[in-house]
PDB file of N, CA and C in Angstrom:
ATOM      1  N   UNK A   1     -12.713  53.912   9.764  1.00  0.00           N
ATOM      2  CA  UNK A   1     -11.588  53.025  10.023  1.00  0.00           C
ATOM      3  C   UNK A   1     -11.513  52.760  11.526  1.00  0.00           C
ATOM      4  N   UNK A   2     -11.070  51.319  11.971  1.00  0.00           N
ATOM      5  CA  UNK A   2     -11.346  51.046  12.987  1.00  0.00           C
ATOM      6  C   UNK A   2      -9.840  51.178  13.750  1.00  0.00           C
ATOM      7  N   UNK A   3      -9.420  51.687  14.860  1.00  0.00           N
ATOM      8  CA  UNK A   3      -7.964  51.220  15.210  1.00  0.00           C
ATOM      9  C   UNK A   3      -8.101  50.996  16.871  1.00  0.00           C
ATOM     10  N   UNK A   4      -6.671  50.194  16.833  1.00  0.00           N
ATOM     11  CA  UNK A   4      -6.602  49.495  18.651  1.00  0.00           C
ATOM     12  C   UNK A   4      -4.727  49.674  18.689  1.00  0.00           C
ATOM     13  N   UNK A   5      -4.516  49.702  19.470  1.00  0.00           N
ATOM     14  CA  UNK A   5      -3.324  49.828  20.094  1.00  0.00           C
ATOM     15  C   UNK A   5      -3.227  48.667  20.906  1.00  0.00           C
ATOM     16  N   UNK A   6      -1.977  47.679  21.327  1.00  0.00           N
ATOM     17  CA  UNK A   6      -1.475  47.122  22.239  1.00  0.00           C
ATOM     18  C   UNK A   6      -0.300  47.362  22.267  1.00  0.00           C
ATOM     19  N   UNK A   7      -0.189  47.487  24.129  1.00  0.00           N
ATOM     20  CA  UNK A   7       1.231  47.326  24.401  1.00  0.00           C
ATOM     21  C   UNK A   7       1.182  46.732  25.116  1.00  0.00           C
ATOM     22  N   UNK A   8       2.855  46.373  25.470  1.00  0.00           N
ATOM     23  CA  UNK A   8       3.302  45.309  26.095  1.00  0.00           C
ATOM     24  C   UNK A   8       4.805  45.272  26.391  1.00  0.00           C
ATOM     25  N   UNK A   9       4.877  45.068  27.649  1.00  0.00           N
ATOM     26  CA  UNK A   9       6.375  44.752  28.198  1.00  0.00           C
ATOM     27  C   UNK A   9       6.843  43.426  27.695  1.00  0.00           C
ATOM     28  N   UNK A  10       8.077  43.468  27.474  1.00  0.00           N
ATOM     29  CA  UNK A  10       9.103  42.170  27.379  1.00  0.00           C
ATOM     30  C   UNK A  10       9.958  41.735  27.718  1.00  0.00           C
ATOM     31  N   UNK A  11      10.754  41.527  28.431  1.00  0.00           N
ATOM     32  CA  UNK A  11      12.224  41.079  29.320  1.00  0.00           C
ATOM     33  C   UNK A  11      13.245  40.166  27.689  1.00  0.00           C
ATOM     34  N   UNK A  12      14.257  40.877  27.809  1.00  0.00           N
ATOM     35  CA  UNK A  12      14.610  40.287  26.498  1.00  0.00           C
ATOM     36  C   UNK A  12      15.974  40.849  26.046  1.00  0.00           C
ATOM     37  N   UNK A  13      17.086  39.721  25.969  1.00  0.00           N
ATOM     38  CA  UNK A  13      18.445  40.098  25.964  1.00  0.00           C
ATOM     39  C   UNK A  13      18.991  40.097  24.023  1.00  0.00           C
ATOM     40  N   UNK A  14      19.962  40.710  24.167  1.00  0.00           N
ATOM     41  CA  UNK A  14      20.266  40.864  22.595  1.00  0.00           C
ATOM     42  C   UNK A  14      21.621  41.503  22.258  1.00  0.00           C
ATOM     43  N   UNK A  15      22.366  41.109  21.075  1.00  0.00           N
ATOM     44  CA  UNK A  15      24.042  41.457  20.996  1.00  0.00           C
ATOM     45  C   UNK A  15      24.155  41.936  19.819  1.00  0.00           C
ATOM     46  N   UNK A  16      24.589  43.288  19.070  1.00  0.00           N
ATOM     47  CA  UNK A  16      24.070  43.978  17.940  1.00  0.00           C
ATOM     48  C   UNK A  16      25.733  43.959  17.199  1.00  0.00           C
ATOM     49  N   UNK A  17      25.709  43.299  15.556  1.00  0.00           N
ATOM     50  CA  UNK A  17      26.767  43.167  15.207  1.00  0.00           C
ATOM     51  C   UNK A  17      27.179  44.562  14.271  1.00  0.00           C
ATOM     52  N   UNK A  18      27.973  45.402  14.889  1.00  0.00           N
ATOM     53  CA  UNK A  18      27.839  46.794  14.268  1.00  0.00           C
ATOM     54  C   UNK A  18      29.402  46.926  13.289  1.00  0.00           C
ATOM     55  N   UNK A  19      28.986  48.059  13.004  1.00  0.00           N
ATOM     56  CA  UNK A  19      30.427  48.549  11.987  1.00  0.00           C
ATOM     57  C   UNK A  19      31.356  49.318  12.772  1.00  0.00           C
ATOM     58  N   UNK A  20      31.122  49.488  13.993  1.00  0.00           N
ATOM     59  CA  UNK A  20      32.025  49.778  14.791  1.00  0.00           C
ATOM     60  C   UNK A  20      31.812  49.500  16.245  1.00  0.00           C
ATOM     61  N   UNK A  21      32.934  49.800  17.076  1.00  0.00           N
ATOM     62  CA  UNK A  21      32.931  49.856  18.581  1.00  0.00           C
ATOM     63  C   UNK A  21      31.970  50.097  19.359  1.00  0.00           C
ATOM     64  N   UNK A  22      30.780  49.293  19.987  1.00  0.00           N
ATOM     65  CA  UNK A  22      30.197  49.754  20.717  1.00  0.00           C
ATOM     66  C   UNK A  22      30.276  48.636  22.073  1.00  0.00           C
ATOM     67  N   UNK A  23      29.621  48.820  22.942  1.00  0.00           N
ATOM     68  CA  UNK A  23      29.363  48.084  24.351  1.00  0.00           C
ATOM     69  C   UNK A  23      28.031  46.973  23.901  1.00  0.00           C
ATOM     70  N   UNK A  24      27.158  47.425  22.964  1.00  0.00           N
ATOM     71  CA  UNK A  24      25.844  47.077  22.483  1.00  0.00           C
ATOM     72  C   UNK A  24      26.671  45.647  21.684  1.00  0.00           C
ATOM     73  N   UNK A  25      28.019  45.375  21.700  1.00  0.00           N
ATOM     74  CA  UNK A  25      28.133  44.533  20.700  1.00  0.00           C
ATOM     75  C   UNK A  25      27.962  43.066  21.759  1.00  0.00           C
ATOM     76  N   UNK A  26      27.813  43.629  23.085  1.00  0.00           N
ATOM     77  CA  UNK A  26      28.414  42.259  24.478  1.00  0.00           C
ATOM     78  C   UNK A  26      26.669  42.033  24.451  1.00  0.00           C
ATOM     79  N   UNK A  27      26.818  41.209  24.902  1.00  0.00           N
ATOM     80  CA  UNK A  27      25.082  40.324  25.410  1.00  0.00           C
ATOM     81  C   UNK A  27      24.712  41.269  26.118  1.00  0.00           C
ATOM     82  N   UNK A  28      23.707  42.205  26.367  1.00  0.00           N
ATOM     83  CA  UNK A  28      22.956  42.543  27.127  1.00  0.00           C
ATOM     84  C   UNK A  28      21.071  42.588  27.145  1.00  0.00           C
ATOM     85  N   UNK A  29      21.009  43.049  28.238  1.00  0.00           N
ATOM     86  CA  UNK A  29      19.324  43.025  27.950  1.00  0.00           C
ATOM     87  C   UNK A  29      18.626  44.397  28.474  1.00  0.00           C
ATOM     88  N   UNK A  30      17.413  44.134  28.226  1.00  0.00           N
ATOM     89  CA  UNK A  30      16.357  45.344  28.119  1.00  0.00           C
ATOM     90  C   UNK A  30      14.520  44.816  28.654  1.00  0.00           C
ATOM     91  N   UNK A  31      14.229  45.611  29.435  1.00  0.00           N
ATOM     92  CA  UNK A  31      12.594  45.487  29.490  1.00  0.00           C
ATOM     93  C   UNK A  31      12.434  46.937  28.156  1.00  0.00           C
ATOM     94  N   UNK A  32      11.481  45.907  27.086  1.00  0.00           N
ATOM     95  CA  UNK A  32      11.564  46.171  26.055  1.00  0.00           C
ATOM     96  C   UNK A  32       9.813  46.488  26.234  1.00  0.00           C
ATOM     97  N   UNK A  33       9.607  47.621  25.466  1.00  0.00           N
ATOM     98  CA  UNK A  33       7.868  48.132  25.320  1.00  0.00           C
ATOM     99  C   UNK A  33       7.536  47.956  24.108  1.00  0.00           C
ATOM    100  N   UNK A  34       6.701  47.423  23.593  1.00  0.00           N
ATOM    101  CA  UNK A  34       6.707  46.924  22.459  1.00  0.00           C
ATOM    102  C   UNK A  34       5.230  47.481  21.940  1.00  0.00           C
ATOM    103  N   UNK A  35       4.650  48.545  21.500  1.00  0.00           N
ATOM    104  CA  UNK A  35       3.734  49.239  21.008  1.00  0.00           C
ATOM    105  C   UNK A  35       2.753  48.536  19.860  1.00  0.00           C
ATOM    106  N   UNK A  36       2.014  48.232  19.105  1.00  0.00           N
ATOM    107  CA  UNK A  36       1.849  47.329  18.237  1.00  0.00           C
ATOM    108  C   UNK A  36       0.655  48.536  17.510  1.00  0.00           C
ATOM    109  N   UNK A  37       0.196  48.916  16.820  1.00  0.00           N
ATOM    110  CA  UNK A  37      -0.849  49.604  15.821  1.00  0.00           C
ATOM    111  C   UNK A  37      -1.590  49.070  14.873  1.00  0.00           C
ATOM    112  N   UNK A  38      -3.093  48.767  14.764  1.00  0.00           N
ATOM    113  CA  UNK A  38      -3.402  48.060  14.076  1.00  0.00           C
ATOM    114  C   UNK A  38      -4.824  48.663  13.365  1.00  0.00           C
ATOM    115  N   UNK A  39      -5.331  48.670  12.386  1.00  0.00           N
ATOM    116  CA  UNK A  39      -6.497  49.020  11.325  1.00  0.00           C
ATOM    117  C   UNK A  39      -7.167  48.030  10.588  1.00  0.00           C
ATOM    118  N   UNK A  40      -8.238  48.523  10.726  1.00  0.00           N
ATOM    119  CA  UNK A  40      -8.963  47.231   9.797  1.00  0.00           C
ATOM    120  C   UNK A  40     -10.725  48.671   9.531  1.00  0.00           C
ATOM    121  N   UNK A  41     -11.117  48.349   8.221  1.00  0.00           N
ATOM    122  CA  UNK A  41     -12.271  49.044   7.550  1.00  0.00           C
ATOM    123  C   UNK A  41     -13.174  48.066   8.423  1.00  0.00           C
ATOM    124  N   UNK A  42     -13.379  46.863   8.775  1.00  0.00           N
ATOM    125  CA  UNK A  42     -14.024  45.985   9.057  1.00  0.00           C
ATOM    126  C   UNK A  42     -13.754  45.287  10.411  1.00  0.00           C
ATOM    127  N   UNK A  43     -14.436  44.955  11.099  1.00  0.00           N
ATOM    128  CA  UNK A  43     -14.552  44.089  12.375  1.00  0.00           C
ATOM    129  C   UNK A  43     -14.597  42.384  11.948  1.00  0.00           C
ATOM    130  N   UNK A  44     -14.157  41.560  12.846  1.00  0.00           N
ATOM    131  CA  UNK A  44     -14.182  40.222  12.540  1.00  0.00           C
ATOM    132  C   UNK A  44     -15.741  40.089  13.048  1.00  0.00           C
ATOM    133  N   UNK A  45     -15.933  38.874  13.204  1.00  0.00           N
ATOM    134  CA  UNK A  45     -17.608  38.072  13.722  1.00  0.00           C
ATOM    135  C   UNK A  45     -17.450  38.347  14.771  1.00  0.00           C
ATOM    136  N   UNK A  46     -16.242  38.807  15.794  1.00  0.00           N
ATOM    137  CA  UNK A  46     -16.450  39.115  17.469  1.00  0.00           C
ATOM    138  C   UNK A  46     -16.130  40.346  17.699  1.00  0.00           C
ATOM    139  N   UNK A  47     -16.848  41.202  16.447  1.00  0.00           N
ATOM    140  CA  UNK A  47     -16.576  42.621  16.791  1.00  0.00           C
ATOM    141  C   UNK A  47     -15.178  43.273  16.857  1.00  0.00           C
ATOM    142  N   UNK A  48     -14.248  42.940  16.696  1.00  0.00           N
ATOM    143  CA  UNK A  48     -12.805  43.214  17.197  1.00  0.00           C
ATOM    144  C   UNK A  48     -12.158  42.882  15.687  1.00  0.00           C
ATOM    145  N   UNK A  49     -10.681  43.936  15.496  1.00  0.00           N
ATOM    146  CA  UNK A  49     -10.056  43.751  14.826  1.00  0.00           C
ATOM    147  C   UNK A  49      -9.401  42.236  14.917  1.00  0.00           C
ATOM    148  N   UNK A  50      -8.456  42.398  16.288  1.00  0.00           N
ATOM    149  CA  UNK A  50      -7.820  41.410  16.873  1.00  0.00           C
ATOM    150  C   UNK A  50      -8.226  41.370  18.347  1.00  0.00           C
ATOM    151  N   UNK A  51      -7.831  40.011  19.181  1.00  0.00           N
ATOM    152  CA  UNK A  51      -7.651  39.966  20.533  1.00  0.00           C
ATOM    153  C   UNK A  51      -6.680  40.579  20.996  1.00  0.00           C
ATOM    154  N   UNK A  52      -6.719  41.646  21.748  1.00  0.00           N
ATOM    155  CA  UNK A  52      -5.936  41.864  22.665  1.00  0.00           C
ATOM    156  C   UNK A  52      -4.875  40.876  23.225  1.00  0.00           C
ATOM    157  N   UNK A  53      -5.583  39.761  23.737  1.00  0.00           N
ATOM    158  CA  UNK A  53      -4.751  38.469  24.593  1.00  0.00           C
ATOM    159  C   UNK A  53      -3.978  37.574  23.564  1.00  0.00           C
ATOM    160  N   UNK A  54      -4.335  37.926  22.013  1.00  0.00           N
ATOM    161  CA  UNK A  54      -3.962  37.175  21.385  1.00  0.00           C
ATOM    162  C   UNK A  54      -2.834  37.715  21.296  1.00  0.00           C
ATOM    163  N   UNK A  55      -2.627  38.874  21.015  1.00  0.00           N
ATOM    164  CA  UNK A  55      -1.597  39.748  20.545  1.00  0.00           C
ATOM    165  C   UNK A  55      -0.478  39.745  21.379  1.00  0.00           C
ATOM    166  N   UNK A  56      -1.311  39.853  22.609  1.00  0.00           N
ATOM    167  CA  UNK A  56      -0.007  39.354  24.066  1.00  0.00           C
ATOM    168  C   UNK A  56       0.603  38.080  24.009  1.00  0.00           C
ATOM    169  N   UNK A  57      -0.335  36.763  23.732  1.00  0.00           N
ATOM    170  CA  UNK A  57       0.587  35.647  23.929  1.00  0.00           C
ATOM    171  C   UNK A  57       1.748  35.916  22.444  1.00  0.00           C
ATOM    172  N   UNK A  58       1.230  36.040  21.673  1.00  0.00           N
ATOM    173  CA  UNK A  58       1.927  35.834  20.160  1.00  0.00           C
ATOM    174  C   UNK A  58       3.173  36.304  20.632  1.00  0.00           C
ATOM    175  N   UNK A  59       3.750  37.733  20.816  1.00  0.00           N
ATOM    176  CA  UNK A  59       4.584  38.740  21.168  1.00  0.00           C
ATOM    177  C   UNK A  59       5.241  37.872  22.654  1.00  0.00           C
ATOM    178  N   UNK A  60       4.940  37.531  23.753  1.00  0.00           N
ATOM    179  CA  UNK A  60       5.258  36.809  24.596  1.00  0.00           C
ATOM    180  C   UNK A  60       5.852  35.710  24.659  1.00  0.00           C
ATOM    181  N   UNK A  61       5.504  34.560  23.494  1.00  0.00           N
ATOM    182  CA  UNK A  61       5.792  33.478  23.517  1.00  0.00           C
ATOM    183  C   UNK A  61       6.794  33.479  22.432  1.00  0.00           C
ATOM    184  N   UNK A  62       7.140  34.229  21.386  1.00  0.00           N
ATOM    185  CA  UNK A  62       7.966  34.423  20.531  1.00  0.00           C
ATOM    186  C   UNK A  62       9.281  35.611  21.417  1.00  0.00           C
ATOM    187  N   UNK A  63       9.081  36.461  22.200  1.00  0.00           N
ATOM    188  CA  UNK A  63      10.405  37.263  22.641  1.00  0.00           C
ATOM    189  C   UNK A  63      10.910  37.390  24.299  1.00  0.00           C
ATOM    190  N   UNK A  64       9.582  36.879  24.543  1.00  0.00           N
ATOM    191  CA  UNK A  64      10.052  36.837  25.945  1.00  0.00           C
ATOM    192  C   UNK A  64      10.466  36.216  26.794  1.00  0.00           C
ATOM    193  N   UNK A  65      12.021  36.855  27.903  1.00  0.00           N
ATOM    194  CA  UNK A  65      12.826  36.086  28.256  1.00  0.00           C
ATOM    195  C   UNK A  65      13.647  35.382  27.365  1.00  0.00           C
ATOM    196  N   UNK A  66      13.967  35.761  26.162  1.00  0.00           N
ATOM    197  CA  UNK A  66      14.753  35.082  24.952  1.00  0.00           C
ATOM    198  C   UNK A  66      15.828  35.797  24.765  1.00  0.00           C
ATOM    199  N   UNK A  67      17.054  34.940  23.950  1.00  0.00           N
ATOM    200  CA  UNK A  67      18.092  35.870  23.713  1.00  0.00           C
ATOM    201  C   UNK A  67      17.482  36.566  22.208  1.00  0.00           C
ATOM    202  N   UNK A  68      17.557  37.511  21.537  1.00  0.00           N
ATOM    203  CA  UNK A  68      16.923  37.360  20.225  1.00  0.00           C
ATOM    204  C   UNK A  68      17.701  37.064  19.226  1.00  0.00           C
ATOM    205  N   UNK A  69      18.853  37.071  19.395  1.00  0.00           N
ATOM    206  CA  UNK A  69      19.704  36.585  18.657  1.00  0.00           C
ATOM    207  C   UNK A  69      19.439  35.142  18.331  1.00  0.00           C
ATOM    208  N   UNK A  70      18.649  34.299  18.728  1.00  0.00           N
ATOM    209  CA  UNK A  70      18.351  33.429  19.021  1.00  0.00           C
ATOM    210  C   UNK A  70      17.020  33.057  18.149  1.00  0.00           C
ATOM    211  N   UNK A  71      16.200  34.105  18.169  1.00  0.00           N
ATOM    212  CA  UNK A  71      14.721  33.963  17.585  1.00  0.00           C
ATOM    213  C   UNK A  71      14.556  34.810  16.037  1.00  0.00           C
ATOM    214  N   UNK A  72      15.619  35.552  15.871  1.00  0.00           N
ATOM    215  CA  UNK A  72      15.187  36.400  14.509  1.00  0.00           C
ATOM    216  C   UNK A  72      16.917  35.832  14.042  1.00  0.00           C
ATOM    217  N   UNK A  73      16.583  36.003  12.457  1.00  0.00           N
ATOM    218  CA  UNK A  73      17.719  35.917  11.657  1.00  0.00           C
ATOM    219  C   UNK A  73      18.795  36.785  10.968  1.00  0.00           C
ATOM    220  N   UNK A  74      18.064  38.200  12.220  1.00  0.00           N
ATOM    221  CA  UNK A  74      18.823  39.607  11.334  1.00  0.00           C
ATOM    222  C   UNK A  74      19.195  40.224  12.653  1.00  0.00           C
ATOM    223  N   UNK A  75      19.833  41.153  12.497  1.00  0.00           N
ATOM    224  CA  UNK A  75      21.005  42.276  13.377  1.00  0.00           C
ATOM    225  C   UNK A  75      19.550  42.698  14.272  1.00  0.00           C
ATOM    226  N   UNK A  76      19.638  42.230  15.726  1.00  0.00           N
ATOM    227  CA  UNK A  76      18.011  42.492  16.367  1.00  0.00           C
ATOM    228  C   UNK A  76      18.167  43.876  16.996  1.00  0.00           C
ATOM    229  N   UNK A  77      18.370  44.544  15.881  1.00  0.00           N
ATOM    230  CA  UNK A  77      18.296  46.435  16.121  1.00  0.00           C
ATOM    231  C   UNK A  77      16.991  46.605  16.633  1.00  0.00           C
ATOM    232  N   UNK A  78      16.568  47.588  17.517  1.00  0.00           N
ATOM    233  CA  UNK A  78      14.872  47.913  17.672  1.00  0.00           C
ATOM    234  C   UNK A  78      14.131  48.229  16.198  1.00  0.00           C
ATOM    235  N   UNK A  79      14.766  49.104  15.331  1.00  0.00           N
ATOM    236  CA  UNK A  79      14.279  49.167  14.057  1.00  0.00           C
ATOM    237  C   UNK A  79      13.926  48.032  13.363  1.00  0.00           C
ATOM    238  N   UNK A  80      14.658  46.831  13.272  1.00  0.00           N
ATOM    239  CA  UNK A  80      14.583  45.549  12.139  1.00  0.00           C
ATOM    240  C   UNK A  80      13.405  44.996  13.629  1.00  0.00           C
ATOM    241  N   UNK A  81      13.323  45.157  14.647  1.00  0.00           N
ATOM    242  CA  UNK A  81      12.514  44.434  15.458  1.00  0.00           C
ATOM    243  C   UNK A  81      11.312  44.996  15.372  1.00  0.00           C
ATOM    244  N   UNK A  82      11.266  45.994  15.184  1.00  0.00           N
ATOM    245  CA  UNK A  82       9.775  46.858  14.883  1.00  0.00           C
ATOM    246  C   UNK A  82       8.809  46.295  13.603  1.00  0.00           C
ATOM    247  N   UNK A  83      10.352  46.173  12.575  1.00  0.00           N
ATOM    248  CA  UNK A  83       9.635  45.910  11.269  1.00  0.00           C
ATOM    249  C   UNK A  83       8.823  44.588  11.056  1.00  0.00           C
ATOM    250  N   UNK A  84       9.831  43.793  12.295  1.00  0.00           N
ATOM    251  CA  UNK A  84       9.683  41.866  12.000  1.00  0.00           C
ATOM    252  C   UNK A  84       8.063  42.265  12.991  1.00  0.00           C
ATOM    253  N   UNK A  85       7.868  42.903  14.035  1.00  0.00           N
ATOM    254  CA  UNK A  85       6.977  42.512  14.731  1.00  0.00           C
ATOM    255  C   UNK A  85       5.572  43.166  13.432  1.00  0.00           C
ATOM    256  N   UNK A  86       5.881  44.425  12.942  1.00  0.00           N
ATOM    257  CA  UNK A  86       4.710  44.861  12.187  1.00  0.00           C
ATOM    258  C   UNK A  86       3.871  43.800  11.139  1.00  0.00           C
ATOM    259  N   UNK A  87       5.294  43.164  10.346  1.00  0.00           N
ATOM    260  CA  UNK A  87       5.326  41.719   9.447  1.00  0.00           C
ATOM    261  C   UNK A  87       3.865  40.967  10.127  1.00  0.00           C
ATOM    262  N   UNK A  88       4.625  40.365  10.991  1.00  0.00           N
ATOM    263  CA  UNK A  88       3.791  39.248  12.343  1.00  0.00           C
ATOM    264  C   UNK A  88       2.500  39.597  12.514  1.00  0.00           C
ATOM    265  N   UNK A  89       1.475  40.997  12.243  1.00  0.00           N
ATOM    266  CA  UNK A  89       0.653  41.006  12.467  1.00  0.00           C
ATOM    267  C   UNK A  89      -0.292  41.793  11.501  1.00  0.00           C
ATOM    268  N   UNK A  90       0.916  41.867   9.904  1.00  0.00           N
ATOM    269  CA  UNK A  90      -0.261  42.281   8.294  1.00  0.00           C
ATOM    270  C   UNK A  90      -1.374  41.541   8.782  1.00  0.00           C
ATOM    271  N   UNK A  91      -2.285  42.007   7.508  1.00  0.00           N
ATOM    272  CA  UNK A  91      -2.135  43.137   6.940  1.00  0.00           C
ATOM    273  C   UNK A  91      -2.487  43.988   7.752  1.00  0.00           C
ATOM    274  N   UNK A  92      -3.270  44.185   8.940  1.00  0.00           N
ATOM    275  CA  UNK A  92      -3.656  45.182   9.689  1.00  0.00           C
ATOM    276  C   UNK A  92      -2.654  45.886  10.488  1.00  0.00           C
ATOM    277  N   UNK A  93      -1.373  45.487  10.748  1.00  0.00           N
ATOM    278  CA  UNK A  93      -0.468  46.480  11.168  1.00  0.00           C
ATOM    279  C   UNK A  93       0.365  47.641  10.257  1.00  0.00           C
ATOM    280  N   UNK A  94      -0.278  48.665  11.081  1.00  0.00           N
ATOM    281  CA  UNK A  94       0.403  49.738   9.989  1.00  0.00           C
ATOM    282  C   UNK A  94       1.462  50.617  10.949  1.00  0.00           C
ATOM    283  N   UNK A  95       1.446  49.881  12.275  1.00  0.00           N
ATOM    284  CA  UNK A  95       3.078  50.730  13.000  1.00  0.00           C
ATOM    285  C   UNK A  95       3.109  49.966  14.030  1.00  0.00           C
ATOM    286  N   UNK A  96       4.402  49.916  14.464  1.00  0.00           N
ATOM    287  CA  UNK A  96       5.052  49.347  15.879  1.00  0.00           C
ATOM    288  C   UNK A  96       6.210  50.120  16.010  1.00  0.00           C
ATOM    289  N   UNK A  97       5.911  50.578  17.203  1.00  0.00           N
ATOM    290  CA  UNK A  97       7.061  51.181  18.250  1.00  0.00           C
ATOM    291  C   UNK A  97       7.531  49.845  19.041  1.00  0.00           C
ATOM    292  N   UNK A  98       9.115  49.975  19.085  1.00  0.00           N
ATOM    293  CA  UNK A  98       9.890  49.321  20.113  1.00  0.00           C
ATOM    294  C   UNK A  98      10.782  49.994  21.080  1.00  0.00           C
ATOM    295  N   UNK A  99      10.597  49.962  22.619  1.00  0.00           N
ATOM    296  CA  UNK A  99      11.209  51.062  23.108  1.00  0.00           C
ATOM    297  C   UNK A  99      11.941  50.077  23.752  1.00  0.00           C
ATOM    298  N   UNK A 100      13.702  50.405  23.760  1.00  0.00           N
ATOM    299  CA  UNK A 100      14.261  49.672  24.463  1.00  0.00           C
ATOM    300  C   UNK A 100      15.111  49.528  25.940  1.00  0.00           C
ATOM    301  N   UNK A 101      14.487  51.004  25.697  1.00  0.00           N
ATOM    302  CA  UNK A 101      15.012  51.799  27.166  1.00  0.00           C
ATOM    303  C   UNK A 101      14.435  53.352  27.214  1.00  0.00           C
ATOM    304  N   UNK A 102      14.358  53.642  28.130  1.00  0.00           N
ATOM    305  CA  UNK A 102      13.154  54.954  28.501  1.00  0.00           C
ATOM    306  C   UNK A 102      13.639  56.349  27.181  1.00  0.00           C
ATOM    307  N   UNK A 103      14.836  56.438  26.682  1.00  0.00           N
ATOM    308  CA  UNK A 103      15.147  57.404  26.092  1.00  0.00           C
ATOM    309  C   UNK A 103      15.330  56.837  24.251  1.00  0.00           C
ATOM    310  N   UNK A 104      15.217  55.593  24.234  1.00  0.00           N
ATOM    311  CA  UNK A 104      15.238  54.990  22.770  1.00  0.00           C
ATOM    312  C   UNK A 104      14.101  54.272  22.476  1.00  0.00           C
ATOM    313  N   UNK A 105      13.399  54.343  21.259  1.00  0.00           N
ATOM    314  CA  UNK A 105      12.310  54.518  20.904  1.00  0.00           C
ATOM    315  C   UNK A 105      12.379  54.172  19.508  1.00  0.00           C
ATOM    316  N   UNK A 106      12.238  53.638  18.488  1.00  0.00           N
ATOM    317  CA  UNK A 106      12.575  52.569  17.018  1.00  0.00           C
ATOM    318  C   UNK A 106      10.672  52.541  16.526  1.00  0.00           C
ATOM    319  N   UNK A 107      10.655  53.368  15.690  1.00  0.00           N
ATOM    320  CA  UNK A 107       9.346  52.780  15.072  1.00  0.00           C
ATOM    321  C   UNK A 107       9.350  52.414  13.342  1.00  0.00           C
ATOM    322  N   UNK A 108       8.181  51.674  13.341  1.00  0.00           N
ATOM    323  CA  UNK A 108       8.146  51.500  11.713  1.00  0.00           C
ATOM    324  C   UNK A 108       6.938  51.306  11.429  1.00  0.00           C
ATOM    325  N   UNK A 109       6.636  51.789  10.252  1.00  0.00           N
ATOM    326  CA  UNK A 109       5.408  52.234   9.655  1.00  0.00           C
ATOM    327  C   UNK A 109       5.298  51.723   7.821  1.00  0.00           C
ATOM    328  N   UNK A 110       3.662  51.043   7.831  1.00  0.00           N
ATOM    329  CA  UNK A 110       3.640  50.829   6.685  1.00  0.00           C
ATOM    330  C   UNK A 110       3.188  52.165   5.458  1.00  0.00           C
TER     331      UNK A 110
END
């Protein structure tokens, strides 16, 4: 089995609609690390699961510098953001970490 890792920074603001009182409910933002995990039994024709650079623009041009409230249609928890980014890159993603600050850390796994 073949595996690659990308990561990647993101600049990226977001307002979380909770069941109770928090500060997380006001607009704020985060340089967001965005981990990505990927497998494949097989290599494409250029040797590689995926591009690296591909993986960067995709992730870049979809969250970065964005409100996300803005770009996803669900409560943009790091968890539901982990899951949407794993989605984005089946079948070969089988985990993404989203870190949204040095001590919080959201992963999901197929």
């Amino acid at each position: 089995m073949y595996k690659v890792t990308k990561k990647i920074e993101i600049c990226a603001a977001h307002k979380l609609k909770l069941s109770y009182k928090s500060e997380c409910e006001n607009l704020h933002g985060h340089n967001w690390i965005i981990t990505v995990f990927l497998q494949s039994k097989k290599l494409n024709a250029d040797g590689m699961i995926a591009d690296f650079d591909k993986i960067k623009k995709q992730l870049l041009e979809k969250f970065d510098h964005k409100i996300l409230n803005d770009v996803v249609d669900f409560n943009p928890t790091a968890e539901n953001l982990a899951k949407y980014i794993c989605d984005m890159f089946a079948p070969n993603c089988y985990r993404v970490d989203v870190q949204e600050s040095i001590d919080n850390v959201a992963s999901f796994e197929v």
